[in-house]
PDB file of N, CA and C in Angstrom:
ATOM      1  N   UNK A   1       0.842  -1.175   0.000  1.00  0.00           N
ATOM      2  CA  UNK A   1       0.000   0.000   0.000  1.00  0.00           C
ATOM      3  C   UNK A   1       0.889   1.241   0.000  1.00  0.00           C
ATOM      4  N   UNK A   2       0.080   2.631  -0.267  1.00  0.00           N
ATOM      5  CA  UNK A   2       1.067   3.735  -0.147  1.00  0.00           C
ATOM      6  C   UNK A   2       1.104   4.269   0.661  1.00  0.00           C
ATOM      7  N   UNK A   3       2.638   4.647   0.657  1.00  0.00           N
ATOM      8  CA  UNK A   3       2.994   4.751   2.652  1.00  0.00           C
ATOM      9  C   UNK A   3       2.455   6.148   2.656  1.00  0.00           C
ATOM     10  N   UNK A   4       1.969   7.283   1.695  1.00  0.00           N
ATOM     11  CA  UNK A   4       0.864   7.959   2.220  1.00  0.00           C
ATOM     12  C   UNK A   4      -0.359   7.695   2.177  1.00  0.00           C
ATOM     13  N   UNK A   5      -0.785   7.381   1.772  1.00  0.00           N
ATOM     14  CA  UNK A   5      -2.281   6.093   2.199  1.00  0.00           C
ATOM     15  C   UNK A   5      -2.057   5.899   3.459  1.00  0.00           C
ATOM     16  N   UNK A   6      -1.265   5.227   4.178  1.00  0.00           N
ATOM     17  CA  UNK A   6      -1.076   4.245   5.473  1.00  0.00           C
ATOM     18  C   UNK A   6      -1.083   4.941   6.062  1.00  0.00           C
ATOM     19  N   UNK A   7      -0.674   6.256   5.948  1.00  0.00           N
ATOM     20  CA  UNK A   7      -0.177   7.720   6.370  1.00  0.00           C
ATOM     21  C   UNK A   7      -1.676   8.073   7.118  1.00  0.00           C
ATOM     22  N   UNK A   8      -2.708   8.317   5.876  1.00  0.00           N
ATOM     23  CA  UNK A   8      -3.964   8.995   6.064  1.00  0.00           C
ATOM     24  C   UNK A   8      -4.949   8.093   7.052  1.00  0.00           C
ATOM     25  N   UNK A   9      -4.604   6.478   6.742  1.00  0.00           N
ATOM     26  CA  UNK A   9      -5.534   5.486   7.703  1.00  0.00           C
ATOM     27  C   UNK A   9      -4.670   5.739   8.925  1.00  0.00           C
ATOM     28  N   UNK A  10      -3.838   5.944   9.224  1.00  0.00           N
ATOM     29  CA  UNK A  10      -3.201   6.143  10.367  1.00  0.00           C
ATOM     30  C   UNK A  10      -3.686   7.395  11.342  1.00  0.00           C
ATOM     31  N   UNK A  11      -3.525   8.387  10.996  1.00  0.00           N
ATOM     32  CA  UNK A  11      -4.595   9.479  11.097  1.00  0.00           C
ATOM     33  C   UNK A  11      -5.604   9.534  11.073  1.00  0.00           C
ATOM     34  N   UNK A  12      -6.212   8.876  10.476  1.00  0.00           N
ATOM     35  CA  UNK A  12      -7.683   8.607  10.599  1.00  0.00           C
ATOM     36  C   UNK A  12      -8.489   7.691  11.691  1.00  0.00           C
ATOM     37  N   UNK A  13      -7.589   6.858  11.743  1.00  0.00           N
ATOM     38  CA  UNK A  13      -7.713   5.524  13.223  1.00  0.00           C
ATOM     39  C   UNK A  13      -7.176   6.566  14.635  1.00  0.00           C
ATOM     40  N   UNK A  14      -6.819   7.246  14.605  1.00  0.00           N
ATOM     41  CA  UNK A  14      -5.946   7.873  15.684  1.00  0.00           C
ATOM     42  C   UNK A  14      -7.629   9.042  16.132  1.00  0.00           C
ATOM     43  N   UNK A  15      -7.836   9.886  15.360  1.00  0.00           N
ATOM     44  CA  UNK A  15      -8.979  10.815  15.424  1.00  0.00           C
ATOM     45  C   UNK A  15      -9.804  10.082  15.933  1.00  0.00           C
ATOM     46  N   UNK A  16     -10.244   8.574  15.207  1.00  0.00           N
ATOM     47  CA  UNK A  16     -11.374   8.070  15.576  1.00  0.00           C
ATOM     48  C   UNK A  16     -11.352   7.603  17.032  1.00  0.00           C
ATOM     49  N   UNK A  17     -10.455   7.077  17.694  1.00  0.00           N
ATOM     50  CA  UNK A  17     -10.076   6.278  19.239  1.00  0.00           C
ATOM     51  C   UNK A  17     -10.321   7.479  19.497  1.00  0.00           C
ATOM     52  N   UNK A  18      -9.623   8.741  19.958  1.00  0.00           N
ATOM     53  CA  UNK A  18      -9.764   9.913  20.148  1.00  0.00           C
ATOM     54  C   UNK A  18     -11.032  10.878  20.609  1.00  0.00           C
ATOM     55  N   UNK A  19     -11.832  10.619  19.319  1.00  0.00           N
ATOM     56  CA  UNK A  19     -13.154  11.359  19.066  1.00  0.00           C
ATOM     57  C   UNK A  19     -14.291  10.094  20.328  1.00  0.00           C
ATOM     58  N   UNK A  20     -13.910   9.044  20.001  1.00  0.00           N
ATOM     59  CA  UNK A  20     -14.680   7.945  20.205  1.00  0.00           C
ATOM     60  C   UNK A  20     -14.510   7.592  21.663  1.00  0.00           C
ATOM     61  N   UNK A  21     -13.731   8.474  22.615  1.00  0.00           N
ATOM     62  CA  UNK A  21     -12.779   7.855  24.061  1.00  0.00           C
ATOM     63  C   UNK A  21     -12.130   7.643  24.275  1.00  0.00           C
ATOM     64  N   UNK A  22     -11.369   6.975  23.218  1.00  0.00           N
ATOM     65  CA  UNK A  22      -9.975   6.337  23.522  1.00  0.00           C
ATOM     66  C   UNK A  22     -10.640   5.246  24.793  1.00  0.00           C
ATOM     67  N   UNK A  23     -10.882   4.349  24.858  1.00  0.00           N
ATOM     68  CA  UNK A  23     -11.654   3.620  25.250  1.00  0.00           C
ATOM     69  C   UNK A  23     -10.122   2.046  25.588  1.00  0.00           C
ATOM     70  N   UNK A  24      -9.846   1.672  26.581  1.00  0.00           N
ATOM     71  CA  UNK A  24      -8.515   0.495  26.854  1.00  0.00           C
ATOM     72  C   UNK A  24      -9.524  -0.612  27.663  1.00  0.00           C
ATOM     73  N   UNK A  25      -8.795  -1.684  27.438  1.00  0.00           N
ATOM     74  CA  UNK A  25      -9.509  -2.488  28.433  1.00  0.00           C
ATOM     75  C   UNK A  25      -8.895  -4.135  28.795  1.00  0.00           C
ATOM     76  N   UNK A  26      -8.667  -4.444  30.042  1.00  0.00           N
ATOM     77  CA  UNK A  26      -7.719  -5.367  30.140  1.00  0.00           C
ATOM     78  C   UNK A  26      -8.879  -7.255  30.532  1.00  0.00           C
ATOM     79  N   UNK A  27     -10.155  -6.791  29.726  1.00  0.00           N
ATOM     80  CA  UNK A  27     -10.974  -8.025  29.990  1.00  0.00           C
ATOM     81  C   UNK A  27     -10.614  -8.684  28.629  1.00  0.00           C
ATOM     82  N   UNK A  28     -10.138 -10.148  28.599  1.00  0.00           N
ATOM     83  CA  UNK A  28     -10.327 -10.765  26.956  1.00  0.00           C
ATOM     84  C   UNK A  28     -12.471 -10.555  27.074  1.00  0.00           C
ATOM     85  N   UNK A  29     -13.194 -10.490  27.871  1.00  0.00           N
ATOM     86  CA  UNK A  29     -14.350 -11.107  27.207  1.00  0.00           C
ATOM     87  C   UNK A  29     -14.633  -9.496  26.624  1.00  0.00           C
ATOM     88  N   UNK A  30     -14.410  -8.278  26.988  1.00  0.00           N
ATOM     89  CA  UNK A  30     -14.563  -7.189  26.481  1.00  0.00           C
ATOM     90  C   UNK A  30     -13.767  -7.287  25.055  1.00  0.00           C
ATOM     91  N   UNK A  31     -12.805  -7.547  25.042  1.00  0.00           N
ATOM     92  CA  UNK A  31     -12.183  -7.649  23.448  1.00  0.00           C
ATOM     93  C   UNK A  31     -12.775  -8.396  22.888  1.00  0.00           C
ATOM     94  N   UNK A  32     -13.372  -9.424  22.957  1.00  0.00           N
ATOM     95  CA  UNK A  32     -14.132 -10.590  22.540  1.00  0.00           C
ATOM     96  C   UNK A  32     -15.179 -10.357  21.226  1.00  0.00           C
ATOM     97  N   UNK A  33     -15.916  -9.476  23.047  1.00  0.00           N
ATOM     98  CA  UNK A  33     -17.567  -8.829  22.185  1.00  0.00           C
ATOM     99  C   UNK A  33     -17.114  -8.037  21.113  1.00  0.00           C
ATOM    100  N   UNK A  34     -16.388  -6.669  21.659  1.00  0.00           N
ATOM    101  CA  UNK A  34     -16.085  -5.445  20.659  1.00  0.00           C
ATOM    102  C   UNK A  34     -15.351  -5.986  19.101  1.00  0.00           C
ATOM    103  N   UNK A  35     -14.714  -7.102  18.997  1.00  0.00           N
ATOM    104  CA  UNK A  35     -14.618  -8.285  17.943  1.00  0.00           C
ATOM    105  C   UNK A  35     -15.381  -8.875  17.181  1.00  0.00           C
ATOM    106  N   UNK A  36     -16.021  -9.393  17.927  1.00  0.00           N
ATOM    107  CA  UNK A  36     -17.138  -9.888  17.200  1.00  0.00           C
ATOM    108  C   UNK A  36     -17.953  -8.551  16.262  1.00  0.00           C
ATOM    109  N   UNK A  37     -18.805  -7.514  17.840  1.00  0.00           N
ATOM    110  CA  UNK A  37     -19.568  -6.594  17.101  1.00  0.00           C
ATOM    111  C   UNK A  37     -19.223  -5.398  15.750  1.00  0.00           C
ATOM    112  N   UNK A  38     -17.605  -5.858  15.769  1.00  0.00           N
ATOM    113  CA  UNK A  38     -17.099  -5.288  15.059  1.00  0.00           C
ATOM    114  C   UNK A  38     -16.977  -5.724  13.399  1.00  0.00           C
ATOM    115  N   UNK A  39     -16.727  -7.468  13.605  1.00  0.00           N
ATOM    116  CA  UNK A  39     -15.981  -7.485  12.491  1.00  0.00           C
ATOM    117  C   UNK A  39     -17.375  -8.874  11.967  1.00  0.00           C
ATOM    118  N   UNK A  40     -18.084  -9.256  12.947  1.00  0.00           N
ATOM    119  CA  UNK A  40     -18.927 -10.248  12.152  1.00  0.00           C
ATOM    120  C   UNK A  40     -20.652 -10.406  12.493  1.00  0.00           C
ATOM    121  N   UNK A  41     -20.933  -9.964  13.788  1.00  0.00           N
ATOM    122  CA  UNK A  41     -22.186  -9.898  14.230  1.00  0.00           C
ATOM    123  C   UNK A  41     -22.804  -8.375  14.465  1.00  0.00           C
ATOM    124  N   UNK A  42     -24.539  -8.212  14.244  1.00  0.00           N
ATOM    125  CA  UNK A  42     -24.574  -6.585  14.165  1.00  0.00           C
ATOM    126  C   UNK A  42     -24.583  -6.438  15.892  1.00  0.00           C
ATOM    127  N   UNK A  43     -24.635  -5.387  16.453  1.00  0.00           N
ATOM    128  CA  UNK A  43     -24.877  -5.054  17.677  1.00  0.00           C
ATOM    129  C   UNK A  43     -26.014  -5.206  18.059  1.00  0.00           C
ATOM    130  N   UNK A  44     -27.170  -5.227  17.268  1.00  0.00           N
ATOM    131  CA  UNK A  44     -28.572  -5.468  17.555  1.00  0.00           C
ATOM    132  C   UNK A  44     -29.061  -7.208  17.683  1.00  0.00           C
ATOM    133  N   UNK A  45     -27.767  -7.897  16.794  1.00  0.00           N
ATOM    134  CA  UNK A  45     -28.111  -8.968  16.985  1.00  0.00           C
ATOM    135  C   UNK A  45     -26.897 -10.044  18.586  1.00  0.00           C
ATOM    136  N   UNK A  46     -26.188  -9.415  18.841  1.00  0.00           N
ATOM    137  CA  UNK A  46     -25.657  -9.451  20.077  1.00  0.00           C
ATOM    138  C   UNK A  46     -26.306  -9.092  21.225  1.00  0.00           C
ATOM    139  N   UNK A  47     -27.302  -7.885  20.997  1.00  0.00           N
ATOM    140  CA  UNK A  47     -28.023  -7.429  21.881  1.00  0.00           C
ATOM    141  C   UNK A  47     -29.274  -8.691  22.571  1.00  0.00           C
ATOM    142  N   UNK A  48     -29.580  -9.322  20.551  1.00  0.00           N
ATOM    143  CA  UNK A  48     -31.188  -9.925  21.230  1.00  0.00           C
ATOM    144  C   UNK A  48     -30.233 -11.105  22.376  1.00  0.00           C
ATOM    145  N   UNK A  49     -29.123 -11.499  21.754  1.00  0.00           N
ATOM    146  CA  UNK A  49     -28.633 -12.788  22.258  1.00  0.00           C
ATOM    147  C   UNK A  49     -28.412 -12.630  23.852  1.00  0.00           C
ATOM    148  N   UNK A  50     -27.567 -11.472  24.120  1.00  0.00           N
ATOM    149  CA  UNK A  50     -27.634 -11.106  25.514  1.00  0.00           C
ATOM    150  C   UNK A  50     -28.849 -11.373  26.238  1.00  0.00           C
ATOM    151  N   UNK A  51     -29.938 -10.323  25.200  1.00  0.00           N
ATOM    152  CA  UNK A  51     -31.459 -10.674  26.320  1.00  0.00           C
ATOM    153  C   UNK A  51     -32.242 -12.288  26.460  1.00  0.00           C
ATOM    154  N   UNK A  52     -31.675 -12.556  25.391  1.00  0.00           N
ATOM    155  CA  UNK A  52     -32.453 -14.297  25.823  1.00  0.00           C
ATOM    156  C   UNK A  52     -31.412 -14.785  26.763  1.00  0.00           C
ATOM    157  N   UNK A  53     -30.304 -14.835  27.086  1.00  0.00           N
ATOM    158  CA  UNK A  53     -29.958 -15.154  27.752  1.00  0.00           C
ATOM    159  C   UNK A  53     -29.988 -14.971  28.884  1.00  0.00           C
ATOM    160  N   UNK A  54     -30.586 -13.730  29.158  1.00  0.00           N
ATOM    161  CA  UNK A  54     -31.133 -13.371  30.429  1.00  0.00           C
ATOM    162  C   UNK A  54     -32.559 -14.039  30.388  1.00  0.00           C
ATOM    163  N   UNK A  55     -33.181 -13.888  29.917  1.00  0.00           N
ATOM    164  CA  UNK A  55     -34.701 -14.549  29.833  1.00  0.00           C
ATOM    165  C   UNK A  55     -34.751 -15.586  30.469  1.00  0.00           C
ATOM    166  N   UNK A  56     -33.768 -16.608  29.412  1.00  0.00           N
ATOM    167  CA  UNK A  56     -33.960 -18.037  30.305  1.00  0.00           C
ATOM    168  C   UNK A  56     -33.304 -18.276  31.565  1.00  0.00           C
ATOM    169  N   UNK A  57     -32.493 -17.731  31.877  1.00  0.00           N
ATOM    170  CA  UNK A  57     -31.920 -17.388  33.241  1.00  0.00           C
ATOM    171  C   UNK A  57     -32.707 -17.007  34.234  1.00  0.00           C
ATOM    172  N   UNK A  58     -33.058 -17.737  35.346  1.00  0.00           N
ATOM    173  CA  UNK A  58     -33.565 -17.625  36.788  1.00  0.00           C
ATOM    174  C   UNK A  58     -32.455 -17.017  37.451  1.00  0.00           C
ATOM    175  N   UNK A  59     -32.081 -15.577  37.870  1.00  0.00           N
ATOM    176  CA  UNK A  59     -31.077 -14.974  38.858  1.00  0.00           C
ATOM    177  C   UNK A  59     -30.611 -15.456  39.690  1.00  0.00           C
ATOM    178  N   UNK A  60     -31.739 -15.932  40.847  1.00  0.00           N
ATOM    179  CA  UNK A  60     -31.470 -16.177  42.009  1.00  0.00           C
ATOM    180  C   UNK A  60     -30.634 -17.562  42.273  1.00  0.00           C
ATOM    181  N   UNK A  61     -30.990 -18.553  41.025  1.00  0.00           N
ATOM    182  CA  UNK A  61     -30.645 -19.604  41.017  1.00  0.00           C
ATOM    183  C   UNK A  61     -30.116 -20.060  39.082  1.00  0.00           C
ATOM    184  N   UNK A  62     -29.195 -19.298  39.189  1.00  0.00           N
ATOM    185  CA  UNK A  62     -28.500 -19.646  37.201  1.00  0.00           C
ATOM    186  C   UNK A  62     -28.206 -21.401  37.043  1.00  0.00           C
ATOM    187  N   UNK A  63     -29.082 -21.251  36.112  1.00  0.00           N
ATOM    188  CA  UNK A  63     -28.401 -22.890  35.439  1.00  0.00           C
ATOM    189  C   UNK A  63     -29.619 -22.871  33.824  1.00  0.00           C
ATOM    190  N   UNK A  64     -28.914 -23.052  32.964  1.00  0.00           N
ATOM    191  CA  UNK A  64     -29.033 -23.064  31.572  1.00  0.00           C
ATOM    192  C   UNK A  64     -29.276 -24.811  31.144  1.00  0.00           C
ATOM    193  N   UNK A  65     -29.717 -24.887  30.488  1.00  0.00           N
ATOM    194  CA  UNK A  65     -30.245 -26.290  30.081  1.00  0.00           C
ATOM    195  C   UNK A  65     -29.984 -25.675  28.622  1.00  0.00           C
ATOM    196  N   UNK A  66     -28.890 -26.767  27.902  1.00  0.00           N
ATOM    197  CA  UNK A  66     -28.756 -26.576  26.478  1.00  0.00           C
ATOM    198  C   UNK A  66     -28.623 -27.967  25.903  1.00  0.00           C
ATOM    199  N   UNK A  67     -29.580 -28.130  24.214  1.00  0.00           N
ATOM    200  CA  UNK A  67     -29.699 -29.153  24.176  1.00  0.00           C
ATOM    201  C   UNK A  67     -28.964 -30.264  22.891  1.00  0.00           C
ATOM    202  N   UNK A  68     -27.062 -28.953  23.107  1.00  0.00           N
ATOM    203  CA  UNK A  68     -26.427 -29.805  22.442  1.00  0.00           C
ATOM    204  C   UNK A  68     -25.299 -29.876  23.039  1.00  0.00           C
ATOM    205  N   UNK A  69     -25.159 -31.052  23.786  1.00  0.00           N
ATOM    206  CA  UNK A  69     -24.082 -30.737  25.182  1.00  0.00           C
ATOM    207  C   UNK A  69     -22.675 -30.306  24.098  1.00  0.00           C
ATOM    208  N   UNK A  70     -22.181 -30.917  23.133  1.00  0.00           N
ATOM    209  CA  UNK A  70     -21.112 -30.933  22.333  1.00  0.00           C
ATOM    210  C   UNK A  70     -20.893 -29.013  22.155  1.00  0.00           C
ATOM    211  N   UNK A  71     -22.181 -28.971  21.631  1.00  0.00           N
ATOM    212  CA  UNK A  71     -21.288 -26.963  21.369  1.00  0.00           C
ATOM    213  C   UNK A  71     -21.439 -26.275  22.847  1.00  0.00           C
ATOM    214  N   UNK A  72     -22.312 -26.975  23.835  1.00  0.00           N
ATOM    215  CA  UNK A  72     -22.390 -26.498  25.469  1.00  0.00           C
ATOM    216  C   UNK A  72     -20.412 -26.652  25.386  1.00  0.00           C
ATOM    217  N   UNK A  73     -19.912 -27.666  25.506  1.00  0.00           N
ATOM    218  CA  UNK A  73     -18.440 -28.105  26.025  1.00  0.00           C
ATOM    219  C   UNK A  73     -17.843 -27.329  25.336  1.00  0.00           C
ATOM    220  N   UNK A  74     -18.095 -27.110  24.338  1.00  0.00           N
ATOM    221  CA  UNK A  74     -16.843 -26.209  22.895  1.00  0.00           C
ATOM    222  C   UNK A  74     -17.175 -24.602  23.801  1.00  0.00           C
ATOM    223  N   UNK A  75     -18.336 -24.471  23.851  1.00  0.00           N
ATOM    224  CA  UNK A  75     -18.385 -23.193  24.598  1.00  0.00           C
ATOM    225  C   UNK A  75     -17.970 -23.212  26.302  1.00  0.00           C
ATOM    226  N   UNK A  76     -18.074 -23.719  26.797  1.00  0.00           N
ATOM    227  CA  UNK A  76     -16.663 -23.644  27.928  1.00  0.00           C
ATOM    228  C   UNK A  76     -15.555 -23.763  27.696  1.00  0.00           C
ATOM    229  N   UNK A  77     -14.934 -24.307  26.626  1.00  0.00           N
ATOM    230  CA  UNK A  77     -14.070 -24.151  26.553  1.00  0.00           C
ATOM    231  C   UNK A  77     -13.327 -22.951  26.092  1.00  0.00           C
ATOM    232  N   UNK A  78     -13.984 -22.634  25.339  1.00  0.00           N
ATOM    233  CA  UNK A  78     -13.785 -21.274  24.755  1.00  0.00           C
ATOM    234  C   UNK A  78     -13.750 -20.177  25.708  1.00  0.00           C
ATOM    235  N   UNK A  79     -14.697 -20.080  26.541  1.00  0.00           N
ATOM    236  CA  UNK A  79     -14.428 -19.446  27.986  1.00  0.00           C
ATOM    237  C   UNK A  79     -12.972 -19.736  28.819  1.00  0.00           C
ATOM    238  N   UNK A  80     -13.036 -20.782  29.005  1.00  0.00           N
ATOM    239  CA  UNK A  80     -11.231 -21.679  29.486  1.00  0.00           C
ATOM    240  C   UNK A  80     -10.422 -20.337  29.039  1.00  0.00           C
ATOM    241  N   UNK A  81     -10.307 -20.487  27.471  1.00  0.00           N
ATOM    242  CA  UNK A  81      -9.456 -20.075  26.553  1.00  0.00           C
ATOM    243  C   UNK A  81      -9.421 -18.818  26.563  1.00  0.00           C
ATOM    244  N   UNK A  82     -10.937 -17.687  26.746  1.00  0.00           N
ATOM    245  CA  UNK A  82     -10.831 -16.200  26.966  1.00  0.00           C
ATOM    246  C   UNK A  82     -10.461 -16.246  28.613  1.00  0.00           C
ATOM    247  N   UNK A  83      -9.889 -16.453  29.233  1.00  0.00           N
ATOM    248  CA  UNK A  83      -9.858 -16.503  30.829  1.00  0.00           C
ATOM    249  C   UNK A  83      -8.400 -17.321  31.591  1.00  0.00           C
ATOM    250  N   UNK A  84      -7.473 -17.061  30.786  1.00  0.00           N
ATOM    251  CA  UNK A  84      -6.236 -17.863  30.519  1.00  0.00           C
ATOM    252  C   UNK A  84      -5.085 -16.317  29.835  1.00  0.00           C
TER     253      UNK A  84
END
C-alpha cells in the first residue's frame, strides 16, 4: 500500500479512538464482544442474544439447560481459553 495512504488510515484511526474515548480495556471477554460486534455480528443482533440469555436465566438460582451438550463443552471451553 502507499505509505501515504497508510499515512492517512493512520490518522484517521488515531482521530477516531480519540473522538470515540480512547476507550482500553484489560478483559479478553470485552475484546471478545467489541470483535465480534465489530468485524462479524450486528450489535442489535448481540443485543437480542444477551437478552435471551437473560430470559432463560432464573437470577437467584442460574443454570441453563442446552440441548447440544457438544457446542455447550466447545463453549466452555472457549471461555477456558478467553480466561487464561
Amino acid at each position: 500500500m502507499d505509505k501515504k495512504i497508510e499515512e492517512k488510515i493512520e490518522d484517521f484511526n488515531k482521530k477516531l479512538r480519540t473522538n470515540s474515548g480512547n476507550i482500553t480495556s484489560e478483559d479478553p471477554l470485552v475484546c471478545f464482544l467489541y470483535l465480534l460486534m465489530r468485524d462479524h455480528l450486528s450489535v442489535g443482533t448481540v443485543t437480542t442474544i444477551i437478552n435471551q440469555s437473560h430470559d432463560e436465566n432464573d437470577k437467584e438460582n442460574p443454570k441453563f439447560i442446552f440441548t447440544n451438550g457438544h457446542l455447550a463443552n466447545y463453549a466452555k471451553f472457549l471461555v477456558e481459553e478467553l480466561n487464561e
